[in-house]
Every structure is written in C-alpha cells, then in structure tokens.
Protein backbone atom coordinates (compact mmCIF):
# COMPACT_ATOMS: atom_id res chain seq x y z
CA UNK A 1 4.53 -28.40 -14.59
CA UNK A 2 5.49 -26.04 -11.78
CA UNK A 3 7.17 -23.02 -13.29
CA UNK A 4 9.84 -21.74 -11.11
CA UNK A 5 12.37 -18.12 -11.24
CA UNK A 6 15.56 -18.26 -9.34
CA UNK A 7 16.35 -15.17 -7.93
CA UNK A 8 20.13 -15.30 -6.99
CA UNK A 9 23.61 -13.10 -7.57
CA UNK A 10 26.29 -15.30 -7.47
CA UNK A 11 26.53 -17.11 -11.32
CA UNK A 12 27.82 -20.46 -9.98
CA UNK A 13 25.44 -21.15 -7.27
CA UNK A 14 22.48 -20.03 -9.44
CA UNK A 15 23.95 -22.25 -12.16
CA UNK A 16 23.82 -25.33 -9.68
CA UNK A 17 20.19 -24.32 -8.44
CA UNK A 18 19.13 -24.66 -11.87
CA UNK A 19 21.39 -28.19 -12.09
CA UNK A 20 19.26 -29.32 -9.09
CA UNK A 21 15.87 -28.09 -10.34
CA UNK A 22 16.46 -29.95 -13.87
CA UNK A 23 16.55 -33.47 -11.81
CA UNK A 24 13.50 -32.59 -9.65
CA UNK A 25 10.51 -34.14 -11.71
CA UNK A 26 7.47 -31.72 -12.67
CA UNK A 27 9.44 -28.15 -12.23
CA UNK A 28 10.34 -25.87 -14.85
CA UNK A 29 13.03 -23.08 -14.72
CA UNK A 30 11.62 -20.27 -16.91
CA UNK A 31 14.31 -18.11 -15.97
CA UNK A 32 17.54 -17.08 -13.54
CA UNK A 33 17.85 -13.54 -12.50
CA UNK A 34 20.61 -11.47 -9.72
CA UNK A 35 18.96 -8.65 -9.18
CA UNK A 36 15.01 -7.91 -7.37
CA UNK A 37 14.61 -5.21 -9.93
CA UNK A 38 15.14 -8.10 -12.66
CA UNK A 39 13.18 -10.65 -10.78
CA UNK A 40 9.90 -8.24 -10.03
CA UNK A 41 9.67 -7.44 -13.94
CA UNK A 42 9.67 -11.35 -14.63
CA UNK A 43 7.52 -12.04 -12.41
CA UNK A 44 5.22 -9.51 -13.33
CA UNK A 45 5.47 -9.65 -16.67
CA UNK A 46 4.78 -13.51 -16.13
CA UNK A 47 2.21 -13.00 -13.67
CA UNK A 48 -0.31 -11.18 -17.04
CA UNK A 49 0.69 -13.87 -19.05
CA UNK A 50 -1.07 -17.34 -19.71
CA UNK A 51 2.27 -18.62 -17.61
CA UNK A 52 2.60 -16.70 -14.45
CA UNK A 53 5.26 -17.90 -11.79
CA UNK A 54 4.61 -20.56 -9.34
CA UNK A 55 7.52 -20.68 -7.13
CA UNK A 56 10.32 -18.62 -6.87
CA UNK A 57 13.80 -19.90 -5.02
CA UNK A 58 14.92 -16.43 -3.50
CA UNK A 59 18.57 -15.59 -2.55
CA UNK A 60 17.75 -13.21 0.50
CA UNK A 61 21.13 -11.20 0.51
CA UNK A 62 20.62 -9.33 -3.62
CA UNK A 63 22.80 -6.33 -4.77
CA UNK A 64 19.86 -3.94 -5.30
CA UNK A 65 17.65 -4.96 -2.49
CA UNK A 66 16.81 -7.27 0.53
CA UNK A 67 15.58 -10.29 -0.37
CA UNK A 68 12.92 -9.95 2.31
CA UNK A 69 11.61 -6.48 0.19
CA UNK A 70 11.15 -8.24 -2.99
CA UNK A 71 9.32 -11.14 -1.18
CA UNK A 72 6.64 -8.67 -0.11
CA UNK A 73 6.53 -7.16 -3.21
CA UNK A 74 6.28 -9.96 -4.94
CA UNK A 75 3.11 -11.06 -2.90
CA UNK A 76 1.24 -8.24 -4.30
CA UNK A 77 1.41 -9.97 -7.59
CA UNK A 78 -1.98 -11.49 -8.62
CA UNK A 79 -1.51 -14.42 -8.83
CA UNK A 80 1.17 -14.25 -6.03
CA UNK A 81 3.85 -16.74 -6.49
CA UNK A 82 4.99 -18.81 -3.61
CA UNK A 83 8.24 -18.35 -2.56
CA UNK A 84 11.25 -20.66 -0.50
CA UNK A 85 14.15 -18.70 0.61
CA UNK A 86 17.60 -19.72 0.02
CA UNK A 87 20.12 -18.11 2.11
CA UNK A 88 23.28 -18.27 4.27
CA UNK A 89 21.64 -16.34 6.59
CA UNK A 90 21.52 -18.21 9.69
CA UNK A 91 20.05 -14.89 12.09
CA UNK A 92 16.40 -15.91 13.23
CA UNK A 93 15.25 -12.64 12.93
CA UNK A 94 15.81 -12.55 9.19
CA UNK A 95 14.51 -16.09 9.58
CA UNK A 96 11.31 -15.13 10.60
CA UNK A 97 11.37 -11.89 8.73
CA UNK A 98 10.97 -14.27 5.38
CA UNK A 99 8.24 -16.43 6.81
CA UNK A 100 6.01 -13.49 7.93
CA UNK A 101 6.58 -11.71 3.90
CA UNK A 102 5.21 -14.75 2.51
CA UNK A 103 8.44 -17.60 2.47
CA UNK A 104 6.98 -21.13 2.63
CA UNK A 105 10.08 -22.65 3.57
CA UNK A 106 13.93 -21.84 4.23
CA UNK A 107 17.13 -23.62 3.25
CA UNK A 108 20.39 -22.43 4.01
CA UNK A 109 23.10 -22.98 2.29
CA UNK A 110 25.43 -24.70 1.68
CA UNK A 111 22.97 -27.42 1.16
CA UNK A 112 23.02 -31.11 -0.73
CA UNK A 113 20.80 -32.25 -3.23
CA UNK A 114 18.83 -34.04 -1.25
CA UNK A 115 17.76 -31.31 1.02
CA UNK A 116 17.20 -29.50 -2.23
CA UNK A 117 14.94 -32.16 -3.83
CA UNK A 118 12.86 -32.35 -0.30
CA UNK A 119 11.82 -28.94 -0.04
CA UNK A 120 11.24 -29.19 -3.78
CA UNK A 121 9.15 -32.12 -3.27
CA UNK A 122 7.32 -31.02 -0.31
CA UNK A 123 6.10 -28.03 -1.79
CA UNK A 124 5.04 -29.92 -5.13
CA UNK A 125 2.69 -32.38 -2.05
CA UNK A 126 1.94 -29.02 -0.68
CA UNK A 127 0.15 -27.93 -4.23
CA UNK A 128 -1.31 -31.02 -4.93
CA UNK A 129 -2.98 -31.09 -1.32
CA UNK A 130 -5.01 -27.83 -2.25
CA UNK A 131 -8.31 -27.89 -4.13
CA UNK A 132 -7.66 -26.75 -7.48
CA UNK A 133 -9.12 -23.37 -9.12
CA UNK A 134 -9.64 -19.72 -6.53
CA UNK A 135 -12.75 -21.70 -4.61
CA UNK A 136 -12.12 -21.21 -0.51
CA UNK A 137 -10.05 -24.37 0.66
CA UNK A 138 -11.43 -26.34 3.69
CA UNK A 139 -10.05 -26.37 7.20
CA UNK A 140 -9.15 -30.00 7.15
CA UNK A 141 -7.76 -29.30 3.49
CA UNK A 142 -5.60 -25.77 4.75
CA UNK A 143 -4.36 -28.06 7.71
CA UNK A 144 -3.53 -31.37 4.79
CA UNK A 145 -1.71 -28.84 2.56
CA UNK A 146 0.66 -26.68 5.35
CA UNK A 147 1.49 -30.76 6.80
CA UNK A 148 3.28 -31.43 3.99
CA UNK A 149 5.74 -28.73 4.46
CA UNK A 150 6.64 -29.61 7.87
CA UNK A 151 10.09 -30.63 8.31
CA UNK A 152 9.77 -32.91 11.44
CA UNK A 153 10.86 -35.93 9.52
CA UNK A 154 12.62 -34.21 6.91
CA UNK A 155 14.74 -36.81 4.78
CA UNK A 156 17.58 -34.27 4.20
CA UNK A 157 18.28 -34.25 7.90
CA UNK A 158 21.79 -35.85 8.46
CA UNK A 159 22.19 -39.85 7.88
CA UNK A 160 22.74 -41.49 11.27
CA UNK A 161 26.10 -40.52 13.19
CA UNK A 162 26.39 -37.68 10.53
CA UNK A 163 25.99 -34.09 12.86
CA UNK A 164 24.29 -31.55 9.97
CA UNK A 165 27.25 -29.04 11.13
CA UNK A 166 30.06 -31.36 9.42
CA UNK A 167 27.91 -31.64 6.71
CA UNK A 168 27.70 -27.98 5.81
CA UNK A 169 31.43 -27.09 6.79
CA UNK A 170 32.93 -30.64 4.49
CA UNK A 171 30.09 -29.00 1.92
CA UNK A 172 31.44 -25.59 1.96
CA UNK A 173 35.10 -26.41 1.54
CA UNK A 174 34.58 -28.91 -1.60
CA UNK A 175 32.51 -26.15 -3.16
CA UNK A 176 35.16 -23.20 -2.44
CA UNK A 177 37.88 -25.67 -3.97
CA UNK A 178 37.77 -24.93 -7.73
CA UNK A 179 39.96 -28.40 -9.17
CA UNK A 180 38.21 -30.69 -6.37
CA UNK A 181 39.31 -31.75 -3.01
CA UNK A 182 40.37 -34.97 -1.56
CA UNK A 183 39.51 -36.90 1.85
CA UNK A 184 42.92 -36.07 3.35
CA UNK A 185 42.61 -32.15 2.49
CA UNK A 186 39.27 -31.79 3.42
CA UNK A 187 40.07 -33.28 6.64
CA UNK A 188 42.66 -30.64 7.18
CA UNK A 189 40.86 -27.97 6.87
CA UNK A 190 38.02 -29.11 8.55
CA UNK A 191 39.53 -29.83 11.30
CA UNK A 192 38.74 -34.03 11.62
CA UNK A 193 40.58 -37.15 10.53
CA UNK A 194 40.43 -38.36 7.34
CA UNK A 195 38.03 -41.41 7.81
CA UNK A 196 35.19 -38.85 9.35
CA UNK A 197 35.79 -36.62 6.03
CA UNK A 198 35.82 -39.65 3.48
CA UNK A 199 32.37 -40.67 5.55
CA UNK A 200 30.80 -37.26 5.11
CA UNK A 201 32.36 -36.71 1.21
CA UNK A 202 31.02 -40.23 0.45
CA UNK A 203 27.41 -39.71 1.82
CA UNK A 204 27.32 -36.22 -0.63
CA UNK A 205 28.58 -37.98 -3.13
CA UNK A 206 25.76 -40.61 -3.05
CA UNK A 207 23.08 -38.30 -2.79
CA UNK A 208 24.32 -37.09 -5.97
CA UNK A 209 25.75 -33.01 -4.43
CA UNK A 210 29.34 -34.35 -5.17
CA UNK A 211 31.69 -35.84 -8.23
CA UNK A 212 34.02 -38.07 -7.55
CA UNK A 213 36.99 -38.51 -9.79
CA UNK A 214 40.15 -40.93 -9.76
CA UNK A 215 43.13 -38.65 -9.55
CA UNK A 216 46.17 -41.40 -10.21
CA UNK A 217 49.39 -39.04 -10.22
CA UNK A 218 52.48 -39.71 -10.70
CA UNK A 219 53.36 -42.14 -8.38
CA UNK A 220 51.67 -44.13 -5.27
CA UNK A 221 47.92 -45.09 -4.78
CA UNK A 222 45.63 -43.26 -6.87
CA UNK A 223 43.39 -40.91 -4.49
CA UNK A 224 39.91 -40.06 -5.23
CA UNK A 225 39.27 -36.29 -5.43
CA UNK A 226 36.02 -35.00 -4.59
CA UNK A 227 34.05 -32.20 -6.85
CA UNK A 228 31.30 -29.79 -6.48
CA UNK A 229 28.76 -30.05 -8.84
CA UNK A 230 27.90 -27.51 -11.18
C-alpha cells in the first residue's frame, strides 16, 4: 500500500482528492493537511516512524508558504517522499520550478478523474519498475522506471474531437455551481451550444468526475443536471 498526504487549503477540493484517491487501488490517505507547516510535521513525524510517506499530492499555492519551499524541504526528509504537484498554476516557470525541487509529475486543475487515476497509476508502475530495498538501481532499470511517467500517450488526454481547453473551462463551471448545472447553462456560460456542452458533461460524467441527476420540475421535459463530485 502506497501511503499518500495531501497537502491542500481549500476543504472541498482536498475533500474530492481524497474521493479520488479512495477509488485508486493500492493508495492509502494517512492524512489531509492546508498548511506546509502542518504537512512538514506529518511528514516528518511519519518519515521516523515504521510508516513514513510515500507520495505526497501538493497544492503549490499554501497560506503559509510556496508550495515549491515545502517540496524542497520535504526532500531533505530521509526517506524523502515523492511528490506530484497539483496546481492551477499554469506559468512554466513555476512549472519547472516544481520539477527541479523534486515534483515527479504535474496536474493542473481543474482536472477529471481519469487524469487523476493516470498520474496515480503511473507513479504506482513507476515504483514497481525500481529494484526494491536502498541497493543502486541499474541504468536500463533508472531509464524503465522514469518511462512510466511519461505522458506521451497519456489516457487522460482529451477523447477524440474533445480540445482539453473545453474540458477544463465545462469542468470549472460544474464545480463552481453549488446545486449542479445543466447542458443548456453550461453552454451559456461557456460560451458553445448546448450539444458541444452535453458532449463534454457526458464524457466527465462517464469517467466518473461528474453526477448526473434527473431534475423533472414542474412542468415540461425533465432535464438532467450535472454535479461535481465531492
């Protein structure tokens, strides 16, 4: 089991990171933080245990610090726990910034499921690929382990005819929208017809990011409304 701490201020996203980590096979949330002064003295306090942490999901932008601070701190843990960033934070500076204090892999957000559960399940391919124990890995097995977290045929890239822009924006408003959202709204708001927002709400639905619920009213066709999931 691959013990995990999310590190993340805002209650309802960390609430659905956990959501998403509970249907990810062989990971283990031992505990949510919002702070980096909270997450170092888990870690740590993990880290001279018989259960240190092996991943932690890092929200970059924290109250108390920069995400990017308490990654390099946290790499002076022994053992060091491996970290992917999860962010809005779209500047490649900060992007790089991450990789270079020790970030395996970045996913912005708003994200679905399934982009969730790939990184998730690329890293866990990542772990198995190295030799077990402290005993120097090969070359050949280095090169085996970092393939697996290459995203070059990533299956949480967009479906066919889907453009990974949509995605995020049709993402973002059904999460802002507290009671749900239907096709017609979204679509609105977004700024495309209703069709292309049904498409895009049905395909996060599928993959499990999305609720859907029959909302009949009081008179006409009842209209399917459309619901983040916590």
């Amino acid at each position: 089991m691959i013990n995990v701490l999310i590190v993340e201020d805002e209650p309802l996203i960390a609430e659905a990171h956990r959501t998403y980590l509970g249907r990810v096979a062989g990971f283990n949330a031992v505990a949510t933080v919002n702070t980096a002064q909270e997450a170092m003295r888990v870690a740590a306090n993990a880290a001279a245990s018989d259960a240190p942490v092996d991943l932690v999901l890092l929200d970059i932008g924290l109250p108390d610090a920069s995400g990017i601070d308490l990654a390099s701190a946290l790499s002076g843990l022994r053992p060091a726990p491996d970290i992917i960033a999860i962010t809005s934070e779209r500047d490649l500076e900060v992007v790089r910034a991450a990789v270079s204090n020790g970030a395996l892999a970045y996913l912005l957000k708003p994200f679905t499921f399934a982009a969730f559960r790939d990184r998730l399940e690329r890293y866990q391919r990542y772990r198995d690929a190295l030799p077990a124990g402290t005993d120097a890995a090969s070359q050949a097995e280095v090169d085996r382990a970092f393939a697996e977290l290459r995203t070059g045929t990533d299956r949480s890239a967009a479906p066919k005819g889907a453009a990974p822009g949509t995605t995020d924006e049709i993402a973002r408003v059904v999460r802002d929208a507290v009671d749900g959202i239907t096709a017609a709204d979204a679509a609105k708001i977004v700024g495309v017809s209703r069709v292309t927002a049904w498409r895009y709400l049905e395909r996060l639905a599928d993959d499990g990011t999305l609720l859907r619920h029959t909302d009949y009213g009081n008179a006409g066709r009842p209209k399917i409304r459309y619901q983040w999931r916590r």
